[in-house]
Protein backbone atom coordinates (compact mmCIF):
# COMPACT_ATOMS: atom_id res chain seq x y z
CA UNK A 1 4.21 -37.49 -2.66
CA UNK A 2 0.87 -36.14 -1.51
CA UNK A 3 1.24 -34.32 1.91
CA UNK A 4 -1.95 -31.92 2.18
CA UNK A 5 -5.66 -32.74 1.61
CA UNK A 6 -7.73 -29.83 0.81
CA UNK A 7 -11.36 -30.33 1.87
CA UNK A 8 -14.38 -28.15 1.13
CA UNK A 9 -16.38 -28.22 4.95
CA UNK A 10 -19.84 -26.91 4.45
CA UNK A 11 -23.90 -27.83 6.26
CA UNK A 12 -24.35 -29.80 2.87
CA UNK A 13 -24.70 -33.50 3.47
CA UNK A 14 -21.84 -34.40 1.01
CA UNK A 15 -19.45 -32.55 2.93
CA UNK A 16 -19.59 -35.53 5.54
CA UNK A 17 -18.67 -37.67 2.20
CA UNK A 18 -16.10 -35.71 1.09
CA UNK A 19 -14.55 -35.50 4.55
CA UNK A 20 -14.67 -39.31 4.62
CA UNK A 21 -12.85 -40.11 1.07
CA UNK A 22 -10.35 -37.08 2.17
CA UNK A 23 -9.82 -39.24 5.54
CA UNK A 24 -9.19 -42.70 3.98
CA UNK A 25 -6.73 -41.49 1.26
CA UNK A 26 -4.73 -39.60 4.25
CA UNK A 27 -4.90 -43.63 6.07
CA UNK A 28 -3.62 -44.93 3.02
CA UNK A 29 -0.64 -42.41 2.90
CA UNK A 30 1.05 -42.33 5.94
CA UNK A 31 1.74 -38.48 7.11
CA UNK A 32 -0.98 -36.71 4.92
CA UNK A 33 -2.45 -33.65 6.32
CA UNK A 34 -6.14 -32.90 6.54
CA UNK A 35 -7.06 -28.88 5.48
CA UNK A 36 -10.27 -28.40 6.12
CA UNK A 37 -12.12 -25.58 4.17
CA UNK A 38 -14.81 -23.44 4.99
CA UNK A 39 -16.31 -20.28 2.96
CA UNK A 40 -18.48 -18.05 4.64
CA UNK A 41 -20.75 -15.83 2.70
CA UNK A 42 -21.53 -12.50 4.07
CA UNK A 43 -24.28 -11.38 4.93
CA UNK A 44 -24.72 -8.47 2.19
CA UNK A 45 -24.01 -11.61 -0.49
CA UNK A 46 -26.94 -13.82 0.82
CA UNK A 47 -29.44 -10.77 1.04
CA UNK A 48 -28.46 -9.08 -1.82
CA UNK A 49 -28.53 -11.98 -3.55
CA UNK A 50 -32.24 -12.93 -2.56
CA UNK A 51 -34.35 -14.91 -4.86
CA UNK A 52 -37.79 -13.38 -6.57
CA UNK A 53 -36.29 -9.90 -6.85
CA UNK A 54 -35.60 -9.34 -3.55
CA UNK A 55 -33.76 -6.27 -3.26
CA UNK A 56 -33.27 -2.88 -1.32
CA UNK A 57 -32.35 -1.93 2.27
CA UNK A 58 -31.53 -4.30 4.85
CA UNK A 59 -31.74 -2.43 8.45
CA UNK A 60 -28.65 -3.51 10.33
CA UNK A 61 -30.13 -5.24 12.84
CA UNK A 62 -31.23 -8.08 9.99
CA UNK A 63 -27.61 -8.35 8.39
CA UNK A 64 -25.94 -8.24 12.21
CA UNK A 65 -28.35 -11.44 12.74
CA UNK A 66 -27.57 -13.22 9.79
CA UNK A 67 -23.80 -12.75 10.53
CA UNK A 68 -24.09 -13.70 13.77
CA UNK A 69 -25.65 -16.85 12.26
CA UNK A 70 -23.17 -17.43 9.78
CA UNK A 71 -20.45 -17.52 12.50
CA UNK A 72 -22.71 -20.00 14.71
CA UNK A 73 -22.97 -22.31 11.61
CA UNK A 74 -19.06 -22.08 10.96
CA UNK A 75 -18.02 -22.99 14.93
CA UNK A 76 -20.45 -25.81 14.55
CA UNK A 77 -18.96 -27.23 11.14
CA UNK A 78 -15.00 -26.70 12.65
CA UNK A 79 -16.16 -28.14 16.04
CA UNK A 80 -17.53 -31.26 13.87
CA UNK A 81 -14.27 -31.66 11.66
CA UNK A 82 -11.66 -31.35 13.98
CA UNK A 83 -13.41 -33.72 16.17
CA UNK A 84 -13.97 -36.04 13.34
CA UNK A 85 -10.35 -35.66 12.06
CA UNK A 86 -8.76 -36.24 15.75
CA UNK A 87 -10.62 -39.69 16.19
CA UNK A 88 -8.75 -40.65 13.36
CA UNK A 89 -5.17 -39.46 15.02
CA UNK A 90 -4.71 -37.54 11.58
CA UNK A 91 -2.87 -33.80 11.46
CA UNK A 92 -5.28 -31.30 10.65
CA UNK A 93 -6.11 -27.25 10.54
CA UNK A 94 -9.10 -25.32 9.84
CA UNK A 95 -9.05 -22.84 7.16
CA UNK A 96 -12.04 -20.23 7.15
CA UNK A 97 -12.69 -17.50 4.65
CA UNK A 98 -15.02 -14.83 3.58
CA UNK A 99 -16.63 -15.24 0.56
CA UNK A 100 -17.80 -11.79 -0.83
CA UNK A 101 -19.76 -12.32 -3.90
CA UNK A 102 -23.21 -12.01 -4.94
CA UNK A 103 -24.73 -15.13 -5.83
């Protein structure tokens, strides 16, 4: 029997979709669990990673700001699922993790 739903959360417009499908299978089977998923990249990944050849140093102040954005976008996306997932009485936690690679 299925008891967990593993859902990818991210600021891309099928994430609502996903989120949706994830929340009608756990109506259809009484009990399920919603995990919501969210993968931050750092910083040094999104910079590093920079299109047209973008490379070299990034002065601190730059990466601290794009963390500190990263972290805004992530409370936003957890405020919007578990407020999503509660209107709908399901059980529910928020999973968050760093996601070190280069693109």
């Amino acid at each position: 029997m299925l008891r967990d739903i593993q859902v990818q959360i991210d600021n891309n417009i099928a994430s609502k979709t996903r989120l949706a499908a994830a929340l009608q299978l756990s109506a259809k089977l009484d009990g399920t669990h919603i995990i919501g998923v969210h993968a931050l990249k750092t910083p040094e990944a999104i910079l590093h990673g920079a299109p047209h050849g973008v490379i070299g140093y990034f002065p601190e102040e730059v990466i601290e700001n794009q963390r500190d954005a990263i972290q805004k976008q992530a409370a936003e996306l957890e405020k919007s699922f578990t407020s999503t997932v509660s209107e709908v009485g399901a059980t529910y936690e928020w999973r968050q993790l760093y996601n070190c690679q280069q693109s």
